[in-house]
PDB file of N, CA and C in Angstrom:
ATOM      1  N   UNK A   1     111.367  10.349 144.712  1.00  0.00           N
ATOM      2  CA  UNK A   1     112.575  10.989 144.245  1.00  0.00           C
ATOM      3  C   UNK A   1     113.306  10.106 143.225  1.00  0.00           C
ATOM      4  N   UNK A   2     112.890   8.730 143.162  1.00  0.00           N
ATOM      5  CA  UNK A   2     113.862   7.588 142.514  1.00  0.00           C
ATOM      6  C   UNK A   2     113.399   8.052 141.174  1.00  0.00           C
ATOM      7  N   UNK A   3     112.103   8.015 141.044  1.00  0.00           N
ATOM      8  CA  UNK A   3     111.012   8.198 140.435  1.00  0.00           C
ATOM      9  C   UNK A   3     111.546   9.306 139.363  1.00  0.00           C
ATOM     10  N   UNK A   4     111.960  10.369 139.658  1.00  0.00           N
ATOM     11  CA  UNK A   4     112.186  11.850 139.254  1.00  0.00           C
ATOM     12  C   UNK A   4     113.678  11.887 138.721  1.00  0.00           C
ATOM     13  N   UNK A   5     114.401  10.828 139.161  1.00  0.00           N
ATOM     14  CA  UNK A   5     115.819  10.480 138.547  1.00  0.00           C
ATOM     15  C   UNK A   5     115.815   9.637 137.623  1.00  0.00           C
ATOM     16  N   UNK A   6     114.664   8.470 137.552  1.00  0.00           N
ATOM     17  CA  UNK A   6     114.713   7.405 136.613  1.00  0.00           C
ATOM     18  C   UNK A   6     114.604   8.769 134.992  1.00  0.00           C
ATOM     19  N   UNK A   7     113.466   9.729 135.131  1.00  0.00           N
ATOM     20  CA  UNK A   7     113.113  10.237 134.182  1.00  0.00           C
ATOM     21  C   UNK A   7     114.467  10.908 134.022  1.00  0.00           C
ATOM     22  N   UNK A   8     114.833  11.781 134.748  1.00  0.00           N
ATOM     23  CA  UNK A   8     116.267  12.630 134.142  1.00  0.00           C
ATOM     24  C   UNK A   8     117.233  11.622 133.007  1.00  0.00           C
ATOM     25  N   UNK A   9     117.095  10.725 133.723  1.00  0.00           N
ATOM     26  CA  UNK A   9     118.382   9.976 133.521  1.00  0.00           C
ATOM     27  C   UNK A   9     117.980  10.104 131.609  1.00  0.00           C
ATOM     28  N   UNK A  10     116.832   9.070 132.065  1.00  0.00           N
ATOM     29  CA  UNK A  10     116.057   8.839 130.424  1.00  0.00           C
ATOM     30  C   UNK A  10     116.102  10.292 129.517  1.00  0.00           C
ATOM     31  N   UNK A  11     115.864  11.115 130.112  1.00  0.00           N
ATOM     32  CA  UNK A  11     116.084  12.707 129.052  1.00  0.00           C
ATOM     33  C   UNK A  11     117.228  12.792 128.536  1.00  0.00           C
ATOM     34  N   UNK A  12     118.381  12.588 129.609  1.00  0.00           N
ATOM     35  CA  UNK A  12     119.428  13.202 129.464  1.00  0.00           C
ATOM     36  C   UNK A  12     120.151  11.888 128.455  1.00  0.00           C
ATOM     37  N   UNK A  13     120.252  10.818 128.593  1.00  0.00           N
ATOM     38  CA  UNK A  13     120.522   9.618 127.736  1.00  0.00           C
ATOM     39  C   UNK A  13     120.042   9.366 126.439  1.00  0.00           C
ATOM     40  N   UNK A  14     118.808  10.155 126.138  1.00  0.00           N
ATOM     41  CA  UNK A  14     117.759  10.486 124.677  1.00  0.00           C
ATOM     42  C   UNK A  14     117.979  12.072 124.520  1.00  0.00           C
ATOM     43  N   UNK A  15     119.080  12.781 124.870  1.00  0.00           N
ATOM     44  CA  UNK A  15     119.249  14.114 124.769  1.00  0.00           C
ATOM     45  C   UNK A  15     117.701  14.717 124.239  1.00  0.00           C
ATOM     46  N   UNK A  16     117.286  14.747 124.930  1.00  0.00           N
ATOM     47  CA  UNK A  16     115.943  15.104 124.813  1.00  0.00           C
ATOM     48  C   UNK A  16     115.339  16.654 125.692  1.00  0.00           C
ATOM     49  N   UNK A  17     116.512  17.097 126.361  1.00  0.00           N
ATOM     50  CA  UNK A  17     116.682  18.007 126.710  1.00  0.00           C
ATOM     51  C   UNK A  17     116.543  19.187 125.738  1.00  0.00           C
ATOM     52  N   UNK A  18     115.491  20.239 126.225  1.00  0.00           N
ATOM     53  CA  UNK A  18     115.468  21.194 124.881  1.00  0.00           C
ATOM     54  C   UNK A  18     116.766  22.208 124.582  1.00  0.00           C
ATOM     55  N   UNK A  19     116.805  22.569 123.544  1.00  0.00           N
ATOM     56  CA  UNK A  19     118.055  23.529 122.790  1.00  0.00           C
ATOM     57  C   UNK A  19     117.699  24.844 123.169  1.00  0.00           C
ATOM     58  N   UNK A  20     118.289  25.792 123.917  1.00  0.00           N
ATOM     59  CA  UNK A  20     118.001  26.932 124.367  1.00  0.00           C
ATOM     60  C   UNK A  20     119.045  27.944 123.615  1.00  0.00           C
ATOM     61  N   UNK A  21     118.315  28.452 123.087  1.00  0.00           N
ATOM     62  CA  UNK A  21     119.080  29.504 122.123  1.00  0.00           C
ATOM     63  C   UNK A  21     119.096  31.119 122.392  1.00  0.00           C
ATOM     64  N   UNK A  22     120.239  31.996 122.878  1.00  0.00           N
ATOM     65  CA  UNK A  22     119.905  33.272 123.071  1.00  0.00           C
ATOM     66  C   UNK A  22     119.525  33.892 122.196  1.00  0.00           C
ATOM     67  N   UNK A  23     118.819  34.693 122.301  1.00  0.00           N
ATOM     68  CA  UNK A  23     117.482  35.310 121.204  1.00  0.00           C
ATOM     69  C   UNK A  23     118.394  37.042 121.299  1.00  0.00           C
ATOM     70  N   UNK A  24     118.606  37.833 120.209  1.00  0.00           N
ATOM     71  CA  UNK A  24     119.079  39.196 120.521  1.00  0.00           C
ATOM     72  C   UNK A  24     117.964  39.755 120.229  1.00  0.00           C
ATOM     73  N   UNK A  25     117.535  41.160 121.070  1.00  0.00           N
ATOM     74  CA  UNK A  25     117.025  41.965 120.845  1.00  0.00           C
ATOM     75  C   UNK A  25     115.640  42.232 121.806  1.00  0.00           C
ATOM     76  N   UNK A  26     114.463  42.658 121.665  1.00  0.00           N
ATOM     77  CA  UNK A  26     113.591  42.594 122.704  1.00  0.00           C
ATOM     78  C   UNK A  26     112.325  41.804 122.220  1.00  0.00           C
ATOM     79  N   UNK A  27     111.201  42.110 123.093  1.00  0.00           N
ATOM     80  CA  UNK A  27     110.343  41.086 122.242  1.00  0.00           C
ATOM     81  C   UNK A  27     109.353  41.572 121.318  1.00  0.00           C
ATOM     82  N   UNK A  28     109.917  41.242 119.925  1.00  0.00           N
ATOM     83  CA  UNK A  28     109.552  41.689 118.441  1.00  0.00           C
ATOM     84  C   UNK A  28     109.238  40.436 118.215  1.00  0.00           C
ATOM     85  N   UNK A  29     108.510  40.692 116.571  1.00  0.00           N
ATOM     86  CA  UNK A  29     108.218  39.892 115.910  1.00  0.00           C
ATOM     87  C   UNK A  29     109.192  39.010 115.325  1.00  0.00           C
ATOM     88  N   UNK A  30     110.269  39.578 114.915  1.00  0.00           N
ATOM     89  CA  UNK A  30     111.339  39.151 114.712  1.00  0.00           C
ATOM     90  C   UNK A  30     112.512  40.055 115.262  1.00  0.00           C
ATOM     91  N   UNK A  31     113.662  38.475 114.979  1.00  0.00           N
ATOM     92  CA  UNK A  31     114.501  38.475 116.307  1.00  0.00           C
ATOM     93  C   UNK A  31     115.836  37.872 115.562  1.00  0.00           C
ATOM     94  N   UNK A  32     116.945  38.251 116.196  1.00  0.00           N
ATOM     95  CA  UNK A  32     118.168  37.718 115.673  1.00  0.00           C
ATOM     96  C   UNK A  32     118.464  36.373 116.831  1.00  0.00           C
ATOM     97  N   UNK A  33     119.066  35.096 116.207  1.00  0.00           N
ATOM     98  CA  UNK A  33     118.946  33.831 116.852  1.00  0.00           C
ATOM     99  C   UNK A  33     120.094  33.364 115.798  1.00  0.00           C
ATOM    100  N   UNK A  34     121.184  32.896 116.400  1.00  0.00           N
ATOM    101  CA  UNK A  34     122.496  32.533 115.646  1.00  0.00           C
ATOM    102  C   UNK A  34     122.893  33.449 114.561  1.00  0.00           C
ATOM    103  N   UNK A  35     122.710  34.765 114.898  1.00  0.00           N
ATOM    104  CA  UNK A  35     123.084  35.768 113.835  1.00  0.00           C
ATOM    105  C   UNK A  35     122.483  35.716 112.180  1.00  0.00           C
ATOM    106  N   UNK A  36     121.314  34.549 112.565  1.00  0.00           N
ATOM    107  CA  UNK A  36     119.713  35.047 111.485  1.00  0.00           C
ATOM    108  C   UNK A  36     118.877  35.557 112.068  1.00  0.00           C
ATOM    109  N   UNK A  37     118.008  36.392 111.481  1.00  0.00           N
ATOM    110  CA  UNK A  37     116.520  36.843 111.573  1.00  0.00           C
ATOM    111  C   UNK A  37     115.927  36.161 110.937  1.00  0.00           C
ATOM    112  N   UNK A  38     115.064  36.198 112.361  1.00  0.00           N
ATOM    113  CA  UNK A  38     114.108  34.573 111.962  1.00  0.00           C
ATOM    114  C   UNK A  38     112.354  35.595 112.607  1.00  0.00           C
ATOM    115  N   UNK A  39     111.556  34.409 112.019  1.00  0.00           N
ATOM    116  CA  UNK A  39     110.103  34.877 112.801  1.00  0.00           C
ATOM    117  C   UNK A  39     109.988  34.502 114.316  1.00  0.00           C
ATOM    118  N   UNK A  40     109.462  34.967 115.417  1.00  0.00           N
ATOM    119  CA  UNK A  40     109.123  34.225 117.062  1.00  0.00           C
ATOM    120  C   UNK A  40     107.865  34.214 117.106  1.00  0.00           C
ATOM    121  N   UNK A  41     108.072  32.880 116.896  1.00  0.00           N
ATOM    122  CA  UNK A  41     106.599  32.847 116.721  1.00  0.00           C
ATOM    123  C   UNK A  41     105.904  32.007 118.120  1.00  0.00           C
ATOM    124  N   UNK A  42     106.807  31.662 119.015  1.00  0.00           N
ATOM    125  CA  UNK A  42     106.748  31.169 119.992  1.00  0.00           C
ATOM    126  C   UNK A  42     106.960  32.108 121.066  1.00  0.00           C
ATOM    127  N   UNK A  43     106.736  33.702 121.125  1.00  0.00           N
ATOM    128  CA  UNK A  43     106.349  34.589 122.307  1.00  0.00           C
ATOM    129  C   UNK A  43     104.840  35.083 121.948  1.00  0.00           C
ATOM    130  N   UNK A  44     104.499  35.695 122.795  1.00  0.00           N
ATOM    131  CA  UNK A  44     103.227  36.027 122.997  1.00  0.00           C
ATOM    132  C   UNK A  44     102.924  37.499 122.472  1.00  0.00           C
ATOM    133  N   UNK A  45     104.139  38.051 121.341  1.00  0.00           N
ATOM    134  CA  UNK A  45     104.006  38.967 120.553  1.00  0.00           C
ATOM    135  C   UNK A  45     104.501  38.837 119.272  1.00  0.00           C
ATOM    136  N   UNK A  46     104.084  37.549 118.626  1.00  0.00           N
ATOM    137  CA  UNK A  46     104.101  37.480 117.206  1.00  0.00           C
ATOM    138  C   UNK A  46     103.404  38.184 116.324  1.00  0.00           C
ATOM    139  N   UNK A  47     102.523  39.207 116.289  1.00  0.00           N
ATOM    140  CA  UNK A  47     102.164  39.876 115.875  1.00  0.00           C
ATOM    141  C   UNK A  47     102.799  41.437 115.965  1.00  0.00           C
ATOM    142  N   UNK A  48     103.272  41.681 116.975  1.00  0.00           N
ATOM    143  CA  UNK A  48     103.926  42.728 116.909  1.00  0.00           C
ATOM    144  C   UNK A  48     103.185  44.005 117.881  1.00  0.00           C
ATOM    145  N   UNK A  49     102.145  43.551 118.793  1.00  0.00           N
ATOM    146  CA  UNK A  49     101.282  43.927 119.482  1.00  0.00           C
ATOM    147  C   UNK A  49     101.632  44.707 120.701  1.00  0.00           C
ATOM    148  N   UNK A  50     102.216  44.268 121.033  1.00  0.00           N
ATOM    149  CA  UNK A  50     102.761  44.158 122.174  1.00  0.00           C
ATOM    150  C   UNK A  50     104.066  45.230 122.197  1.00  0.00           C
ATOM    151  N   UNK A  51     104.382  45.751 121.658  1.00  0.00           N
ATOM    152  CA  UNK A  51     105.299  46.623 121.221  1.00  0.00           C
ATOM    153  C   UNK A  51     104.632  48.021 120.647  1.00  0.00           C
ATOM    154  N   UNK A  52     103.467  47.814 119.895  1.00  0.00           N
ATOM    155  CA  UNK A  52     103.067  48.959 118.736  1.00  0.00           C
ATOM    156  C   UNK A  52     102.558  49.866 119.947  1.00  0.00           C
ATOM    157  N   UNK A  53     102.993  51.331 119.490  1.00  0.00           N
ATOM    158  CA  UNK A  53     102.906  52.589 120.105  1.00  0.00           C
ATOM    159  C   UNK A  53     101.623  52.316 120.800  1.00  0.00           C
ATOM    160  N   UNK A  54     100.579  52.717 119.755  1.00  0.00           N
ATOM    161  CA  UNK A  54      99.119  52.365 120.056  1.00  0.00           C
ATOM    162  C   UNK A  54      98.652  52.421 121.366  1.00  0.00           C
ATOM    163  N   UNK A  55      99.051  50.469 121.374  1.00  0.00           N
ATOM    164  CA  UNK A  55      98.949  49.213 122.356  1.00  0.00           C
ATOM    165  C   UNK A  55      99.597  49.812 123.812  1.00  0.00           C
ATOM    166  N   UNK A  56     100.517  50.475 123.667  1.00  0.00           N
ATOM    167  CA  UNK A  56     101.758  50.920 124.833  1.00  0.00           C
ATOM    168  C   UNK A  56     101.200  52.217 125.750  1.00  0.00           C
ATOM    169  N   UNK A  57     100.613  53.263 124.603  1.00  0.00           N
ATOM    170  CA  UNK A  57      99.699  54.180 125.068  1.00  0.00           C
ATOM    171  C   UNK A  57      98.568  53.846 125.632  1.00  0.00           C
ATOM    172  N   UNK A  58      98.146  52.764 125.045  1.00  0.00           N
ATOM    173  CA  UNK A  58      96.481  52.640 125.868  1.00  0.00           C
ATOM    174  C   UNK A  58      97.068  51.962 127.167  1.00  0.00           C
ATOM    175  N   UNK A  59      97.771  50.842 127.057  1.00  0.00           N
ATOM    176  CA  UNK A  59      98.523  50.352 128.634  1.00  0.00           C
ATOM    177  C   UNK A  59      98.946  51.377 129.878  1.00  0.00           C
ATOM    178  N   UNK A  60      99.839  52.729 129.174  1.00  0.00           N
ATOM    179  CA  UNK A  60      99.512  53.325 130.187  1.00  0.00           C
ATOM    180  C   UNK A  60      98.999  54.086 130.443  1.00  0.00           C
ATOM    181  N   UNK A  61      98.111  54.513 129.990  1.00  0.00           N
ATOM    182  CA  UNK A  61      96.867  55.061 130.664  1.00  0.00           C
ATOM    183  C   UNK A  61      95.878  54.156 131.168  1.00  0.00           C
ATOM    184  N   UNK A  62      95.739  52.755 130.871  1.00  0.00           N
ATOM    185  CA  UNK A  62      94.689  52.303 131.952  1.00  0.00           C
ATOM    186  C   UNK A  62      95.536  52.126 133.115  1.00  0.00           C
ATOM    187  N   UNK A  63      96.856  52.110 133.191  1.00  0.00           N
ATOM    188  CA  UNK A  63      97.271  51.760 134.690  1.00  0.00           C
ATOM    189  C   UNK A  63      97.041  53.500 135.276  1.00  0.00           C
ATOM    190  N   UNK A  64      97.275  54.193 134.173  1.00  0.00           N
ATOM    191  CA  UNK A  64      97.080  55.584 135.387  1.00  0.00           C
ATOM    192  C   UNK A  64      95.667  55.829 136.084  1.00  0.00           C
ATOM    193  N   UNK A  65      94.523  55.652 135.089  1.00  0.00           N
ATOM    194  CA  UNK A  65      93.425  55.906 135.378  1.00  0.00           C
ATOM    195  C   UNK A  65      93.536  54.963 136.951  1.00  0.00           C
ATOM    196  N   UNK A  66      93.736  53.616 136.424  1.00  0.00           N
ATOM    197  CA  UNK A  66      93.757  52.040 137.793  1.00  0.00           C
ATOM    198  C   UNK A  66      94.287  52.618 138.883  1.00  0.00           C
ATOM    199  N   UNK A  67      95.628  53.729 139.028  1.00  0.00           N
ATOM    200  CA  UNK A  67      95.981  54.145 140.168  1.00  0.00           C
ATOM    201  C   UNK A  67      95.213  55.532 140.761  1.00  0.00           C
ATOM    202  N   UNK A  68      94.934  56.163 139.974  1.00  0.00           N
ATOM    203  CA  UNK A  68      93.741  57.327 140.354  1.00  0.00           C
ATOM    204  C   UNK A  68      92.443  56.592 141.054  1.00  0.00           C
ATOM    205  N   UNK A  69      91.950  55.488 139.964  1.00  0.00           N
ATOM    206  CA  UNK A  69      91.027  54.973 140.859  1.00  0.00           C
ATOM    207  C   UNK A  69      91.360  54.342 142.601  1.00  0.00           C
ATOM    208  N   UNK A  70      92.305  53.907 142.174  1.00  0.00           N
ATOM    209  CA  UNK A  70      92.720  52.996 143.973  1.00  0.00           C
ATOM    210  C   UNK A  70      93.073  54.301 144.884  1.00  0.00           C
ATOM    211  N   UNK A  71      93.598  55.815 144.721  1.00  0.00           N
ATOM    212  CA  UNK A  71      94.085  56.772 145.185  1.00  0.00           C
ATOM    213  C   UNK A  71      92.465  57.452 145.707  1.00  0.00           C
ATOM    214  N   UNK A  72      91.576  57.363 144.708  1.00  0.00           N
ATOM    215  CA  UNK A  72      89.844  57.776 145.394  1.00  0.00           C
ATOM    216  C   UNK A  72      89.731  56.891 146.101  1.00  0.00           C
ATOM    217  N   UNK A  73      89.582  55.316 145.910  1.00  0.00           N
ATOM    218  CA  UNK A  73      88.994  54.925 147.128  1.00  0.00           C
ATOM    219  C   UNK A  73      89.922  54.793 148.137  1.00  0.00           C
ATOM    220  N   UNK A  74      90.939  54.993 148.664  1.00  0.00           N
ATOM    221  CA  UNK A  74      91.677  54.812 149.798  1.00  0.00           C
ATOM    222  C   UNK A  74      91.429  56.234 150.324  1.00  0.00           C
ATOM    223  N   UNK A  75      90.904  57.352 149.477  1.00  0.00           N
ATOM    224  CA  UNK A  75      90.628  58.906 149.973  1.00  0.00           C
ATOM    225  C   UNK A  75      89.173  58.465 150.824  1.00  0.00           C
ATOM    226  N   UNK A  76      88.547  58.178 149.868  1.00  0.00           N
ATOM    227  CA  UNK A  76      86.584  57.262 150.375  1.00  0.00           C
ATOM    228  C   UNK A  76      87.003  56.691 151.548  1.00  0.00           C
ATOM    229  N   UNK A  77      87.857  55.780 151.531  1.00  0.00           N
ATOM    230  CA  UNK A  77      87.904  55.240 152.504  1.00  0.00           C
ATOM    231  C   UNK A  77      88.385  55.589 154.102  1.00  0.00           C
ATOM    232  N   UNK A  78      89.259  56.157 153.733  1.00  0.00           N
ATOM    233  CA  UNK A  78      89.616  57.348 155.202  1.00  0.00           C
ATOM    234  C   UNK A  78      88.690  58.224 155.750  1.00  0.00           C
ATOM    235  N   UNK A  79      87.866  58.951 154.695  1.00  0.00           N
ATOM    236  CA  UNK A  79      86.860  59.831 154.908  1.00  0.00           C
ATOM    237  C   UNK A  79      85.486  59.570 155.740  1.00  0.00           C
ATOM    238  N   UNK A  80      85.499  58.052 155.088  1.00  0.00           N
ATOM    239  CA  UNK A  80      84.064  57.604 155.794  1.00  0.00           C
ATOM    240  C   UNK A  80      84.797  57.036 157.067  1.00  0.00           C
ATOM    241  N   UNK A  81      86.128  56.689 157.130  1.00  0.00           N
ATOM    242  CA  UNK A  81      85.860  56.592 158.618  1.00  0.00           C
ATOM    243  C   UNK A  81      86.085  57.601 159.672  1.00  0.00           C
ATOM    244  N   UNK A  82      86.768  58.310 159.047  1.00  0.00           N
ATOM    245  CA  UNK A  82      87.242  59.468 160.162  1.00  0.00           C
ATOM    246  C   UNK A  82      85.756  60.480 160.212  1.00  0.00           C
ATOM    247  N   UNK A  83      84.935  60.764 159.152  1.00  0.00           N
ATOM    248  CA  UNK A  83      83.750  61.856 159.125  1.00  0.00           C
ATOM    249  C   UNK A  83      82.348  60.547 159.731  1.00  0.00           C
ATOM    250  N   UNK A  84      82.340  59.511 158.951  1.00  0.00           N
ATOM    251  CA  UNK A  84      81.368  59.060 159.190  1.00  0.00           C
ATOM    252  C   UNK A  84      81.095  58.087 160.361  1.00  0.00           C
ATOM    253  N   UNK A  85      82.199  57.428 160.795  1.00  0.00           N
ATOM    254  CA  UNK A  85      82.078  56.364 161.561  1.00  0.00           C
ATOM    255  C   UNK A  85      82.395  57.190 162.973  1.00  0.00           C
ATOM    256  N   UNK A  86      83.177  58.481 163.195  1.00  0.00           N
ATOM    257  CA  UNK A  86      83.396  59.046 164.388  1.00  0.00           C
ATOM    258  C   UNK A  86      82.654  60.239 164.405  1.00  0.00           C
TER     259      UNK A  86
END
């Protein structure tokens, strides 16, 4: 624990602590950050992917298909035990 304070101390004395900046808006390519629009290029939708219609449509439909599938086998699965196992 001494260990884990020696380091704070050292961060906080080398303000080395990172600058956390509220970001407006959702996660786009770009983003308002001190009332500029700037690039984010540091989320995992700098491209703009992650947002585009497209991308959003195919997402949900594989989760629908993913829950149709888990909705058959929990049907499979009742069936074979109640018809097959009794």
């Amino acid at each position: 624990m001494e260990t884990i304070k020696k380091i704070l101390d050292y961060v906080d004395s080398h303000n080395l602590y990172p600058d956390l900046r509220i970001i407006e808006g959702g996660a786009e390519p770009e983003v308002i950050i001190d009332g500029k629009k700037v690039l984010m290029f540091s989320s995992n939708n700098y491209l703009g992917l992650a947002t585009h219609p497209k991308v959003v449509a195919a997402a949900r439909q594989q989760r629908s298909m993913a829950v149709d599938q888990m909705v058959l086998e929990c049907f499979l699965a009742i069936y074979k035990y109640i018809v097959i196992l009794n």
